[in-house]
C-alpha atoms as a PDB file:
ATOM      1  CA  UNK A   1      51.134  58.413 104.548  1.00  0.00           C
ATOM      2  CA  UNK A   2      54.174  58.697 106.642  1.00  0.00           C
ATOM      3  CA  UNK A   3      54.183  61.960 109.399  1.00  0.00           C
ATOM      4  CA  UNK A   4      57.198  63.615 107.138  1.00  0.00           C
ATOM      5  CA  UNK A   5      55.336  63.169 103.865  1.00  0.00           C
ATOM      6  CA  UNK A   6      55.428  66.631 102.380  1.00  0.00           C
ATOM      7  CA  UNK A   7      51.824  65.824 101.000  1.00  0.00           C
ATOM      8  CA  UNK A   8      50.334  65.437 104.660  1.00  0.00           C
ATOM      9  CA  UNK A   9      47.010  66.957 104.586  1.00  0.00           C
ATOM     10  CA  UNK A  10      47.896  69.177 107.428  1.00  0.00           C
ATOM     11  CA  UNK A  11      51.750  70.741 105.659  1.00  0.00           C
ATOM     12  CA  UNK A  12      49.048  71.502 102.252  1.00  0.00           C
ATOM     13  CA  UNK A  13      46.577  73.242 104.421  1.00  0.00           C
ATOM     14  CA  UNK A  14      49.091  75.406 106.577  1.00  0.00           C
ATOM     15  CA  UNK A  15      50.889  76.200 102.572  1.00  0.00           C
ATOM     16  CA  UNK A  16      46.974  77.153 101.737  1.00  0.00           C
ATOM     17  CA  UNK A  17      46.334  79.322 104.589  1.00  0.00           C
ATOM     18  CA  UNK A  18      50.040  81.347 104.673  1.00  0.00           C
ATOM     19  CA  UNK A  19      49.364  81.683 100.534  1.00  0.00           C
ATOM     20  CA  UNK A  20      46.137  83.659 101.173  1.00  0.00           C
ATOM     21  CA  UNK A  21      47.371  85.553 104.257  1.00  0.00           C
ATOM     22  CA  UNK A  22      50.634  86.943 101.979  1.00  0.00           C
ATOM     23  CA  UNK A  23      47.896  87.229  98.932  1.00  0.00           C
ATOM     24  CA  UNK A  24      46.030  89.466 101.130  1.00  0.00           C
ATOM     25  CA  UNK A  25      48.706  91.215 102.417  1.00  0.00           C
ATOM     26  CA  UNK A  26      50.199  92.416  99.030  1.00  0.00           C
ATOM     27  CA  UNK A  27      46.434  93.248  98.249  1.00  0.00           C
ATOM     28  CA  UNK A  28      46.685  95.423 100.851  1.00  0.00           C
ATOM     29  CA  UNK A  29      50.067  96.892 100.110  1.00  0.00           C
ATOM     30  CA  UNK A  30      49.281  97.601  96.824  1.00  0.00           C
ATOM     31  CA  UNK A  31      46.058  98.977  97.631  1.00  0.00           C
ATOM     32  CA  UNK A  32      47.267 101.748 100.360  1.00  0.00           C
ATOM     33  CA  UNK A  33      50.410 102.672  97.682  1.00  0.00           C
ATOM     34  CA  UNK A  34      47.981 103.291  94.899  1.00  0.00           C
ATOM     35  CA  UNK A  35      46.098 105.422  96.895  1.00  0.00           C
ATOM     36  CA  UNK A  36      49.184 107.405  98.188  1.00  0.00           C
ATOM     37  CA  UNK A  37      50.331 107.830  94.529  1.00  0.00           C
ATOM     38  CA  UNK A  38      47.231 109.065  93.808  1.00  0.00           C
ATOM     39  CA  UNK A  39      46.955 111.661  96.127  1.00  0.00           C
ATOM     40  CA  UNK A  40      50.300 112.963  95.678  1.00  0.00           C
ATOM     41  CA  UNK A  41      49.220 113.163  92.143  1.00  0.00           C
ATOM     42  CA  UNK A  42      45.970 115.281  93.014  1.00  0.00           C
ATOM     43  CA  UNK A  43      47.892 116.797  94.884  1.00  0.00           C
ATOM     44  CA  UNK A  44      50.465 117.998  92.082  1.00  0.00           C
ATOM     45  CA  UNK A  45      47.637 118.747  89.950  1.00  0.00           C
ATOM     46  CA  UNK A  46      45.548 121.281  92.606  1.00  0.00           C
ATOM     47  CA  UNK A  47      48.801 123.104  92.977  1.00  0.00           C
ATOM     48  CA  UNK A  48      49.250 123.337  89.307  1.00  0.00           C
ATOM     49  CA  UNK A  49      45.827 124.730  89.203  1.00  0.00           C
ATOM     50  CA  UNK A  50      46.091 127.223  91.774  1.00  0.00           C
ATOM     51  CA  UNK A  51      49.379 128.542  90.265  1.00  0.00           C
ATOM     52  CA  UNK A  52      47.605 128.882  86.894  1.00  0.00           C
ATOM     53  CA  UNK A  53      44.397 130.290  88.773  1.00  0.00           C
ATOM     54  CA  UNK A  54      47.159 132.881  90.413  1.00  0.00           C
ATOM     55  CA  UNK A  55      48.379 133.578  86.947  1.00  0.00           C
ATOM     56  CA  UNK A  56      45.114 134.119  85.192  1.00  0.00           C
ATOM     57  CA  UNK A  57      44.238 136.386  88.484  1.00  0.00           C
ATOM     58  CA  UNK A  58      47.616 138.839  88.176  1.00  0.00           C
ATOM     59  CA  UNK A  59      46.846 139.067  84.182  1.00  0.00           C
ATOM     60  CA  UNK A  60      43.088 140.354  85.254  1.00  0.00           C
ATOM     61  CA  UNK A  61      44.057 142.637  87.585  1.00  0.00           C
ATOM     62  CA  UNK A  62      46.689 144.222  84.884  1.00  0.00           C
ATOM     63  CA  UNK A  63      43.974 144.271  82.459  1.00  0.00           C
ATOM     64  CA  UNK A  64      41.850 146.139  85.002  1.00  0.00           C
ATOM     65  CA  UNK A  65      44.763 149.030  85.386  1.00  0.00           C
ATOM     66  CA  UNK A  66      45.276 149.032  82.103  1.00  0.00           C
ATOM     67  CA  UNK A  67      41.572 149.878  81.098  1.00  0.00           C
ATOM     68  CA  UNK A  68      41.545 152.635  84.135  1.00  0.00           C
ATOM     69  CA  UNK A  69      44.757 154.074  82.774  1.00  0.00           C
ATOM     70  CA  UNK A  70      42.883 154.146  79.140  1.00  0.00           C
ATOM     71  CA  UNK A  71      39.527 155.712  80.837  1.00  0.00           C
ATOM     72  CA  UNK A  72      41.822 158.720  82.713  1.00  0.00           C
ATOM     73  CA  UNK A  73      43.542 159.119  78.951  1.00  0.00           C
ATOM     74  CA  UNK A  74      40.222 159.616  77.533  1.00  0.00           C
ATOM     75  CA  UNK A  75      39.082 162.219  80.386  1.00  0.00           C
ATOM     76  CA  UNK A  76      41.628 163.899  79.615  1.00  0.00           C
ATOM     77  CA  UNK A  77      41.569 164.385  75.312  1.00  0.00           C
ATOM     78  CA  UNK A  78      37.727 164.557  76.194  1.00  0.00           C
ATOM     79  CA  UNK A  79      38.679 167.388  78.536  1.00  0.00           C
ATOM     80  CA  UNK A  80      41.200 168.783  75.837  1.00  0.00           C
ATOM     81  CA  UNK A  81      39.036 168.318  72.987  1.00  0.00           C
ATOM     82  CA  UNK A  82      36.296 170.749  74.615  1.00  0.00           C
ATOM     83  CA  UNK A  83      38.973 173.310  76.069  1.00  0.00           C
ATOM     84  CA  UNK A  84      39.926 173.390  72.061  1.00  0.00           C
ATOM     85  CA  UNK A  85      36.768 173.213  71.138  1.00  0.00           C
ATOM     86  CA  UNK A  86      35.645 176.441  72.783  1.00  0.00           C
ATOM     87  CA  UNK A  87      38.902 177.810  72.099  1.00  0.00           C
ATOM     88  CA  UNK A  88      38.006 178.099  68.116  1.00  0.00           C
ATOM     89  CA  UNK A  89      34.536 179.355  68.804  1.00  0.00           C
ATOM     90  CA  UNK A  90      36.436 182.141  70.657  1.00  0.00           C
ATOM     91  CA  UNK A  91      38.235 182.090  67.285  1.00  0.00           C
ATOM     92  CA  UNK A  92      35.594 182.409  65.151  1.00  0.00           C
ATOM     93  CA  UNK A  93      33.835 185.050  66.995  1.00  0.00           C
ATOM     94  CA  UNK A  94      36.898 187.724  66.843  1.00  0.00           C
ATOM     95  CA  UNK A  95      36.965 186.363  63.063  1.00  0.00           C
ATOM     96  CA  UNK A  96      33.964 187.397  62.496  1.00  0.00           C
ATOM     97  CA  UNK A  97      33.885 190.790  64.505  1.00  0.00           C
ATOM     98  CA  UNK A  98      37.247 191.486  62.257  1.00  0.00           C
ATOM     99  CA  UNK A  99      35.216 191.349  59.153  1.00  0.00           C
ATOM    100  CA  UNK A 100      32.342 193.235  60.121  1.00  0.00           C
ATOM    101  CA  UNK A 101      34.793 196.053  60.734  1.00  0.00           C
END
């Protein structure tokens, strides 16, 4: 083989060695990008989560007015009922004085 023969053992095993280095390189590239995709895409998906969490929270917290402002509503007709309540006993009790007379 002459020195310029582009099949000289030494030209094939440089062409080996620089086809494994850039094989390992875009290994590598690809590798780190995947991973930065896929955090970016956790990271879209926690901050979806906490927005819904944040949601779900501010639809508790009107629930829990909501069930307070029910419980004072019921004080209060319980508190009317027995105002009323002794209110006709009063009633009844001239009523029946009335027709004793």
């Amino acid at each position: 083989m002459q020195r310029g023969d582009p099949l000289d053992p030494n030209v094939i095993s440089i062409i080996a060695v620089i086809g494994t280095l850039s094989a390992v390189m875009l290994g590598w590239w690809g590798k780190s990008r995947t991973v930065r995709q896929d955090t970016a895409n956790d990271a879209a998906k926690d901050a979806t989560l906490q927005a819904d969490m944040a949601y779900l929270k501010r639809g508790i917290d009107d629930m829990r007015i909501e069930i307070k402002m029910q419980g004072q509503r019921h004080d209060a007709l319980s508190e009317m009922t027995i105002r009323m309540d002794e209110s006709i006993k009063s009633a009844h009790k001239r009523l029946d004085k009335l027709e004793a007379k």
